[in-house]
C-alpha atoms as a PDB file:
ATOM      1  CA  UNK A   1      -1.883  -1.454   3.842  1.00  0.00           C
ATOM      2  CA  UNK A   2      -0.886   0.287   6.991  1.00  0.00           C
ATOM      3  CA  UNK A   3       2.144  -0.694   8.633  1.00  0.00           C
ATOM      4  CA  UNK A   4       4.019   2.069  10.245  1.00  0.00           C
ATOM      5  CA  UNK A   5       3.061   3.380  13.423  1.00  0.00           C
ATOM      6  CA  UNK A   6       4.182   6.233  15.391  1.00  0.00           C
ATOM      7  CA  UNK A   7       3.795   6.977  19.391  1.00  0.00           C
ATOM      8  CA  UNK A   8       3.227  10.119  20.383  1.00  0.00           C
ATOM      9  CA  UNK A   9       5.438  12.015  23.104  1.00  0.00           C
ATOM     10  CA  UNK A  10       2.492  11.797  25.636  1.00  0.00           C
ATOM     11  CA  UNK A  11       1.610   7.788  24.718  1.00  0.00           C
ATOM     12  CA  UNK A  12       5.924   7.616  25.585  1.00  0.00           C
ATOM     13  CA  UNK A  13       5.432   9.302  28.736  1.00  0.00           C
ATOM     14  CA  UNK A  14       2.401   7.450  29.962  1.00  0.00           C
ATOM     15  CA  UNK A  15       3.596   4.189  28.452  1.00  0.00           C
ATOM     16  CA  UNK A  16       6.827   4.679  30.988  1.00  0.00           C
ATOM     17  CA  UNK A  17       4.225   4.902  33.805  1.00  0.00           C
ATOM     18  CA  UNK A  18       2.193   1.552  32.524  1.00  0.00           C
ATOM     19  CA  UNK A  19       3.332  -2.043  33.805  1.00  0.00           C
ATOM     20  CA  UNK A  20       6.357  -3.436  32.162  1.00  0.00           C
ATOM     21  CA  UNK A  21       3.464  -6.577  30.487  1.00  0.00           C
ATOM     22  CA  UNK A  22       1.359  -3.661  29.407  1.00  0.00           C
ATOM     23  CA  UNK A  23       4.243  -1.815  27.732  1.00  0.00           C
ATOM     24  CA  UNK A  24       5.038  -5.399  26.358  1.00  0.00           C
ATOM     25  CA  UNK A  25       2.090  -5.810  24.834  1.00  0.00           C
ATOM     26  CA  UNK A  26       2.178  -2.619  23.194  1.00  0.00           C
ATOM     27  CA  UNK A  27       5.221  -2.756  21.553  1.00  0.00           C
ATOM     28  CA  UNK A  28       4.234  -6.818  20.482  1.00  0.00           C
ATOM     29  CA  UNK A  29       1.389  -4.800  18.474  1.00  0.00           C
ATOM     30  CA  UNK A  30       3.385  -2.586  17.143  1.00  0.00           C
ATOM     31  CA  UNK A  31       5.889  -5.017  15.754  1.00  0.00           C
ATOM     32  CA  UNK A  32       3.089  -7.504  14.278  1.00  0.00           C
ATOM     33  CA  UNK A  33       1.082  -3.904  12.768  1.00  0.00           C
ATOM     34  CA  UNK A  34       4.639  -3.787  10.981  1.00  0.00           C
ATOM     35  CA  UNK A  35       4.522  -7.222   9.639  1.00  0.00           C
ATOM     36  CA  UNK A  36       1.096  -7.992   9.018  1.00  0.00           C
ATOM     37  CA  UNK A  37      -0.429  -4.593   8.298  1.00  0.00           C
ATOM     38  CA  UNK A  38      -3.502  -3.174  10.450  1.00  0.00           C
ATOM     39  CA  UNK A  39      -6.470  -5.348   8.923  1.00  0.00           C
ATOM     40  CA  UNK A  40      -4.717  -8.420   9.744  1.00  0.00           C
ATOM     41  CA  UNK A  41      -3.592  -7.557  13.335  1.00  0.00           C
ATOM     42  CA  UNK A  42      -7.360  -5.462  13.968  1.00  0.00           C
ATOM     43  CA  UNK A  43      -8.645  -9.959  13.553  1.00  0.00           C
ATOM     44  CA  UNK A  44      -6.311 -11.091  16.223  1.00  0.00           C
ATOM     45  CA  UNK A  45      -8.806 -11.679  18.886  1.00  0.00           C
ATOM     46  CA  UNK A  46      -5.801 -10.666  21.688  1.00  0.00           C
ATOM     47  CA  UNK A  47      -5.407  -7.285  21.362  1.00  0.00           C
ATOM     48  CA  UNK A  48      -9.462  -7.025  21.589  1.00  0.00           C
ATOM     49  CA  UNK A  49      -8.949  -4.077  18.984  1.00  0.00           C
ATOM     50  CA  UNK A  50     -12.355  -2.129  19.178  1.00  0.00           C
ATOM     51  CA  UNK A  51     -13.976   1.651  17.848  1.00  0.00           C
ATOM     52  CA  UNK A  52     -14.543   3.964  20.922  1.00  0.00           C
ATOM     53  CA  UNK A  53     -17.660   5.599  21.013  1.00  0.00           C
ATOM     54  CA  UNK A  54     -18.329   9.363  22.823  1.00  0.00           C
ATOM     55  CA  UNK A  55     -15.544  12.059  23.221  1.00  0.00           C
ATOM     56  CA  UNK A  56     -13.096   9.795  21.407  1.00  0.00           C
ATOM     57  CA  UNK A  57     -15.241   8.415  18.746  1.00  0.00           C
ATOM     58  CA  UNK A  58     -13.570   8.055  15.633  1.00  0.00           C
ATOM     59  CA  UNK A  59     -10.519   6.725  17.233  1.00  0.00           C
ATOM     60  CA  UNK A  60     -10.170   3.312  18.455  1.00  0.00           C
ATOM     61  CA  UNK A  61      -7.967   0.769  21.291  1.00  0.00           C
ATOM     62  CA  UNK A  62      -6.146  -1.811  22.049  1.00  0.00           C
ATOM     63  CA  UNK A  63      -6.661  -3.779  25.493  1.00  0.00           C
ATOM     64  CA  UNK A  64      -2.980  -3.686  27.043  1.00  0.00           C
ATOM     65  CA  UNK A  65      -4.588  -5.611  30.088  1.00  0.00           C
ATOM     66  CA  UNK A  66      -7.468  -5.668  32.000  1.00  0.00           C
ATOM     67  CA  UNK A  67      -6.982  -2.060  33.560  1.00  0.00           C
ATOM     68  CA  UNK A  68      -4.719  -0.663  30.830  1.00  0.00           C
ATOM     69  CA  UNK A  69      -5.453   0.146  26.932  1.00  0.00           C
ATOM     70  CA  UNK A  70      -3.861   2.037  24.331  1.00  0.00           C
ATOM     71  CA  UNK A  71      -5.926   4.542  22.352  1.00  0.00           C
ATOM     72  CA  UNK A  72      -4.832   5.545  18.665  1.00  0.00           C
ATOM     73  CA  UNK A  73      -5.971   7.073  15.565  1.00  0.00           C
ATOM     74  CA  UNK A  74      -5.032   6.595  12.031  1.00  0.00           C
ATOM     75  CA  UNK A  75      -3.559   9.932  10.361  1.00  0.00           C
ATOM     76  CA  UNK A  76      -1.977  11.158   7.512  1.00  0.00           C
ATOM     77  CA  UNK A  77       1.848  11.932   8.111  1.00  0.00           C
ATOM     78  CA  UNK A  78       3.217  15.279   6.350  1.00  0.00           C
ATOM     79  CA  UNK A  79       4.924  12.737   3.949  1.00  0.00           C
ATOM     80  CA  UNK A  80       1.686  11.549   2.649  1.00  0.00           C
ATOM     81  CA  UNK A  81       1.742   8.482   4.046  1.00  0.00           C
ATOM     82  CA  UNK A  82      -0.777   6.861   6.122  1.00  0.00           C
ATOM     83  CA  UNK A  83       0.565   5.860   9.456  1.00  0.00           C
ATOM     84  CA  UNK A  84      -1.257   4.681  12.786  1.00  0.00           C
ATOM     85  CA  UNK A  85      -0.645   7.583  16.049  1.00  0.00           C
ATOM     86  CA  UNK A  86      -0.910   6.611  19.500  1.00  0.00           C
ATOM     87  CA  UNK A  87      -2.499   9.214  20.898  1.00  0.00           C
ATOM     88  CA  UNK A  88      -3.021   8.303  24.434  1.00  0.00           C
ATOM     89  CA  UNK A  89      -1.474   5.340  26.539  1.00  0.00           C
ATOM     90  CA  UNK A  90      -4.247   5.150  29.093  1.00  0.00           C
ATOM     91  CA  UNK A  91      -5.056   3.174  33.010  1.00  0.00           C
ATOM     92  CA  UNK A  92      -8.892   2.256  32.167  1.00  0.00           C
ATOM     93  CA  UNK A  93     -11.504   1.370  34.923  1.00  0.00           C
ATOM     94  CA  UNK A  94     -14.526  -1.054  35.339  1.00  0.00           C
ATOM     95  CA  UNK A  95     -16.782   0.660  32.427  1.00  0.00           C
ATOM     96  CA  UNK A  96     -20.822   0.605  32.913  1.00  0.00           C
ATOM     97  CA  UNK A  97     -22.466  -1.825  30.210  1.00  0.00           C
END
């Protein structure tokens, strides 16, 4: 079960530039990923947790808001461990369906 996540230096620096309820959100997620473990949290319909497809295929997000989302990837630390990376802390636009 994966419960630790990390955020990378660049997720930091564009979380600082997010909303204050965006950066909220994202650190609610990281605190119930901590108690609940990754499965669990990936069925809370609130976080709309969801694969991306494309150039970042293979990673997935979390809806921060309607114009903000947090991308992240799971990884293997140099410990061993698996741990979940934020990888990007992103402003997202109307997408074409």
């Amino acid at each position: 079960m994966i419960t630790r996540v990390e955020i990378s230096r660049l997720a930091l620096s564009q979380l600082r530039r997010a909303p204050q309820h965006a950066a909220a959100k994202l650190l609610a997620w990281v605190d119930d990923v901590g108690d609940r473990g990754i499965d669990e949290v990936r069925k809370m319909t609130g976080y709309n947790d969801h694969p991306l497809k494309g150039k970042l295929a293979g990673k997935r997000a979390i809806r921060l808001s309607l114009k903000w989302r947090a991308v992240y990837e799971i990884r293997t630390t140099s410990e061993g461990e698996t741990a979940i990376e934020f990888v990007q802390v992103q402003e997202v636009h109307a997408h074409d369906y």
